[in-house]
C-alpha atoms as a PDB file:
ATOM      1  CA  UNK A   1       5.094 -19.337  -4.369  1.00  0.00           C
ATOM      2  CA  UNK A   2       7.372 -21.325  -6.502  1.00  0.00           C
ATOM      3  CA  UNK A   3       7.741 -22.622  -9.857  1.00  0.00           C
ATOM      4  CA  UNK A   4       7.769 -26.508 -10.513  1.00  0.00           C
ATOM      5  CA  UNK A   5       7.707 -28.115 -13.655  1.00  0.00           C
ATOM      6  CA  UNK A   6       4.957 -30.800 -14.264  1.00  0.00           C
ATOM      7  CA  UNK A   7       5.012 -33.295 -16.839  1.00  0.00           C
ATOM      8  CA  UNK A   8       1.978 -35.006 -18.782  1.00  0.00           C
ATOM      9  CA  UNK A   9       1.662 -38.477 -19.921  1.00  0.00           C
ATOM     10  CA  UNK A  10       4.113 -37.926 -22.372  1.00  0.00           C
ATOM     11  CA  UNK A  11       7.858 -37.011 -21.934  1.00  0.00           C
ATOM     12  CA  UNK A  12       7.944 -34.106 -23.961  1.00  0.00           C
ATOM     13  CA  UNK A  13       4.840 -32.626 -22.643  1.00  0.00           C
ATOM     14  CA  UNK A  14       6.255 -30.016 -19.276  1.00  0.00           C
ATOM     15  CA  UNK A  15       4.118 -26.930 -18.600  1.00  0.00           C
ATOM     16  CA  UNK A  16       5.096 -24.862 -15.269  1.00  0.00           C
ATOM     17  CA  UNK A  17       2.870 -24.980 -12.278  1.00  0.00           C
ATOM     18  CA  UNK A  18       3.083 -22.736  -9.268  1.00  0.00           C
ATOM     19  CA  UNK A  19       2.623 -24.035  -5.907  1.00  0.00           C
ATOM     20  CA  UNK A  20       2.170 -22.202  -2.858  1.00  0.00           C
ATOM     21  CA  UNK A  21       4.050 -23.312   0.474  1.00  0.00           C
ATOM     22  CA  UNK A  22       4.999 -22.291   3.539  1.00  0.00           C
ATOM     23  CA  UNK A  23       7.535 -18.899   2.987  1.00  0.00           C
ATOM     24  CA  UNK A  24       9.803 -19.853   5.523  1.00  0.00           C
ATOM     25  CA  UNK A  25      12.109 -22.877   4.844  1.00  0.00           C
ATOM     26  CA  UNK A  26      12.190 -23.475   8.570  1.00  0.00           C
ATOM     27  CA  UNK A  27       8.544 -23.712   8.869  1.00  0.00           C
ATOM     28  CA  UNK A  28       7.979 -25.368   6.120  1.00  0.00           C
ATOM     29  CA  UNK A  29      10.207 -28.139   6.978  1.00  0.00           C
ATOM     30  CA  UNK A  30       8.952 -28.681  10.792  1.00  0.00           C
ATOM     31  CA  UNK A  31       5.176 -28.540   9.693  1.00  0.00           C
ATOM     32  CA  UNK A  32       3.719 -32.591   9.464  1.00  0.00           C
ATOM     33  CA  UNK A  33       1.565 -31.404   6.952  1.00  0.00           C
ATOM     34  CA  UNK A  34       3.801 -30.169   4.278  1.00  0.00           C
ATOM     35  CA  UNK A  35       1.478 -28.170   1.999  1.00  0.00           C
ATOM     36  CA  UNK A  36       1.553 -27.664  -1.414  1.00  0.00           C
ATOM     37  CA  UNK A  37      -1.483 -26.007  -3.095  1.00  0.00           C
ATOM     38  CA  UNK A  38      -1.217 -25.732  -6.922  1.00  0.00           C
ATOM     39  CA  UNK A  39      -2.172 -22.379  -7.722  1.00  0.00           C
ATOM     40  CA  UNK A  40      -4.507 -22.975 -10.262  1.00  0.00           C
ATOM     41  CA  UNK A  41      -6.883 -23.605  -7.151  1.00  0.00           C
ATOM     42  CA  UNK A  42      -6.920 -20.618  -5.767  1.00  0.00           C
ATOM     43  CA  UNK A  43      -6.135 -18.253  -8.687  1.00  0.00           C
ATOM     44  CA  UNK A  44      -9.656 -17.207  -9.444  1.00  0.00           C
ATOM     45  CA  UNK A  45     -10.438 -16.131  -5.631  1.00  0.00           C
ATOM     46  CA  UNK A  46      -7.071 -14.002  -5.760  1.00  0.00           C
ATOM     47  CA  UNK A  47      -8.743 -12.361  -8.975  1.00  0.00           C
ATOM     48  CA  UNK A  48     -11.914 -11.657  -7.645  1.00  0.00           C
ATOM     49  CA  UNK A  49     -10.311 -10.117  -4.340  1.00  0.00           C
ATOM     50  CA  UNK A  50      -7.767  -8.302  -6.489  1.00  0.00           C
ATOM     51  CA  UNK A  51     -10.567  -6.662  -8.330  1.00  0.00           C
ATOM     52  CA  UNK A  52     -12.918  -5.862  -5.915  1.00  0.00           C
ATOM     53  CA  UNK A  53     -10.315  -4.102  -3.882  1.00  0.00           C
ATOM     54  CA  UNK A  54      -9.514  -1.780  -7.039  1.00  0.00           C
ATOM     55  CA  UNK A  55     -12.957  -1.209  -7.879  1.00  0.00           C
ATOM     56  CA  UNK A  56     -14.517  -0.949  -4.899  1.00  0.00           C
ATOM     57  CA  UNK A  57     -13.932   1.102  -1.587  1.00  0.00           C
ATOM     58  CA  UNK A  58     -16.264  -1.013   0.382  1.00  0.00           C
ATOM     59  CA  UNK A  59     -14.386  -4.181  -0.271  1.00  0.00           C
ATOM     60  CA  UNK A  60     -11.374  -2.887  -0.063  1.00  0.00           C
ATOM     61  CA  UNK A  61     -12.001  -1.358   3.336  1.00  0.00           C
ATOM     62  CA  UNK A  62     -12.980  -5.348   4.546  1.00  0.00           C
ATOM     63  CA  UNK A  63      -9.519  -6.710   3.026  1.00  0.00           C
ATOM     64  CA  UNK A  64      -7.339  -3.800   3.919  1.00  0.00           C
ATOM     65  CA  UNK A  65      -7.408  -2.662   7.402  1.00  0.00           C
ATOM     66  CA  UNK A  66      -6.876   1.045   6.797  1.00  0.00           C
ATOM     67  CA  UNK A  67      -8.008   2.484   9.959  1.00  0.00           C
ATOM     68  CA  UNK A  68      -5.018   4.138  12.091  1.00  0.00           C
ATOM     69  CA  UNK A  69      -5.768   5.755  15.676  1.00  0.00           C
ATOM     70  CA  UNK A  70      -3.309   8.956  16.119  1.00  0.00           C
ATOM     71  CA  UNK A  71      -1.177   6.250  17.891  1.00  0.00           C
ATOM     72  CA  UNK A  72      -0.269   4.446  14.945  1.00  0.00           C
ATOM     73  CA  UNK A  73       0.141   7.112  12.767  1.00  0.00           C
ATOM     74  CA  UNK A  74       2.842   8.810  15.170  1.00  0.00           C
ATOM     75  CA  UNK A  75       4.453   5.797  15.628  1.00  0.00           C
ATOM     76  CA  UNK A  76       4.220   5.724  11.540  1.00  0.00           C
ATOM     77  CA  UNK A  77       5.246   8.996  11.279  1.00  0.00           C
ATOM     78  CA  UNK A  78       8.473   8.950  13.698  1.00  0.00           C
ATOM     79  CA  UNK A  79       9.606   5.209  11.858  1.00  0.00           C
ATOM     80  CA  UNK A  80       9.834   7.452   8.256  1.00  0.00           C
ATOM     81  CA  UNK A  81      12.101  10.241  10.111  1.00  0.00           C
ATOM     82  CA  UNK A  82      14.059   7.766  11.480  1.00  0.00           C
ATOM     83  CA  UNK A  83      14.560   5.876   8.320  1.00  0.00           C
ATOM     84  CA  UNK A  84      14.909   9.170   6.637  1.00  0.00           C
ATOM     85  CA  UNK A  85      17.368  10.115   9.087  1.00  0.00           C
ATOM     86  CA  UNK A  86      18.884   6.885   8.359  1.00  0.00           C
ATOM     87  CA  UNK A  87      18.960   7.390   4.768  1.00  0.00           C
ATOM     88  CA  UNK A  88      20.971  10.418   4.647  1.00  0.00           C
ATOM     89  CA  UNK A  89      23.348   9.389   7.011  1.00  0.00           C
ATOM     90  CA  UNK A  90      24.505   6.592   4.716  1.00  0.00           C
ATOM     91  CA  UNK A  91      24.478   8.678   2.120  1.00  0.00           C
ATOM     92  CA  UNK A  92      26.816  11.028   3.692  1.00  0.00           C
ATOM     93  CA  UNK A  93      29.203   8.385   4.559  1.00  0.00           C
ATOM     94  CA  UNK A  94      28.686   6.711   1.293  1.00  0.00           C
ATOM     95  CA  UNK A  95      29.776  10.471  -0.277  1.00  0.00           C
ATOM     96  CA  UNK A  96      32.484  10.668   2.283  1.00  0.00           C
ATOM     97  CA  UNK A  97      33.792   7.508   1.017  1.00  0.00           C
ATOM     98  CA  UNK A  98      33.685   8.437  -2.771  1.00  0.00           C
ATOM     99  CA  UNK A  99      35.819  11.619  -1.587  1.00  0.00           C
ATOM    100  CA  UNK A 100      38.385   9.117   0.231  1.00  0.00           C
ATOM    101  CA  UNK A 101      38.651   6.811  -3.159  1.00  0.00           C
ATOM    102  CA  UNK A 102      38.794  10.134  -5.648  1.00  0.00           C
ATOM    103  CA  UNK A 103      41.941  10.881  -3.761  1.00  0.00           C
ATOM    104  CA  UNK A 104      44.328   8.290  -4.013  1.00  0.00           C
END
């Protein structure tokens, strides 16, 4: 999504319009078709999907795929130890390192 500025028949008339493109730069710039969809076309579906996610579990349930086999949730639950893990190694070494600069 980005922000352009678009201009009306008059000079002094700019409003902002949001476009949405390709994320990466890369594939943005090798795609022939270079897309650029103003967002004003596709803001009321987004709405409308937004809200019948929030509102109801049925819908939700076809936009979200929510069902995990005990596979996926070990896998899930071993990558948040690791990252845990993770985390409190750096912030022992991050403490370690405010104990090295407190003493000189």
């Amino acid at each position: 999504m980005k922000k352009q500025m678009a201009y009306g028949k008059n000079e002094d008339q700019c409003y902002p319009l949001f476009v949405i493109t390709h994320a990466a730069e890369n594939t943005h710039d090798n795609c022939p078709v270079k897309p650029y969809i103003n967002d004003k076309r596709i803001r009321q579906n987004i709405t409308k999907a937004v809200k019948d996610i929030l509102t109801n579990k049925e819908m939700a349930h076809k936009y979200i795929d929510s069902d995990f086999d005990e596979d996926e949730l070990q896998k899930l639950q071993l990558e948040i130890k690791r990252l845990t893990k993770q985390e409190q190694t750096i912030h022992e070494k991050i403490d370690r390192l405010l104990d090295l600069k407190l003493l000189h």
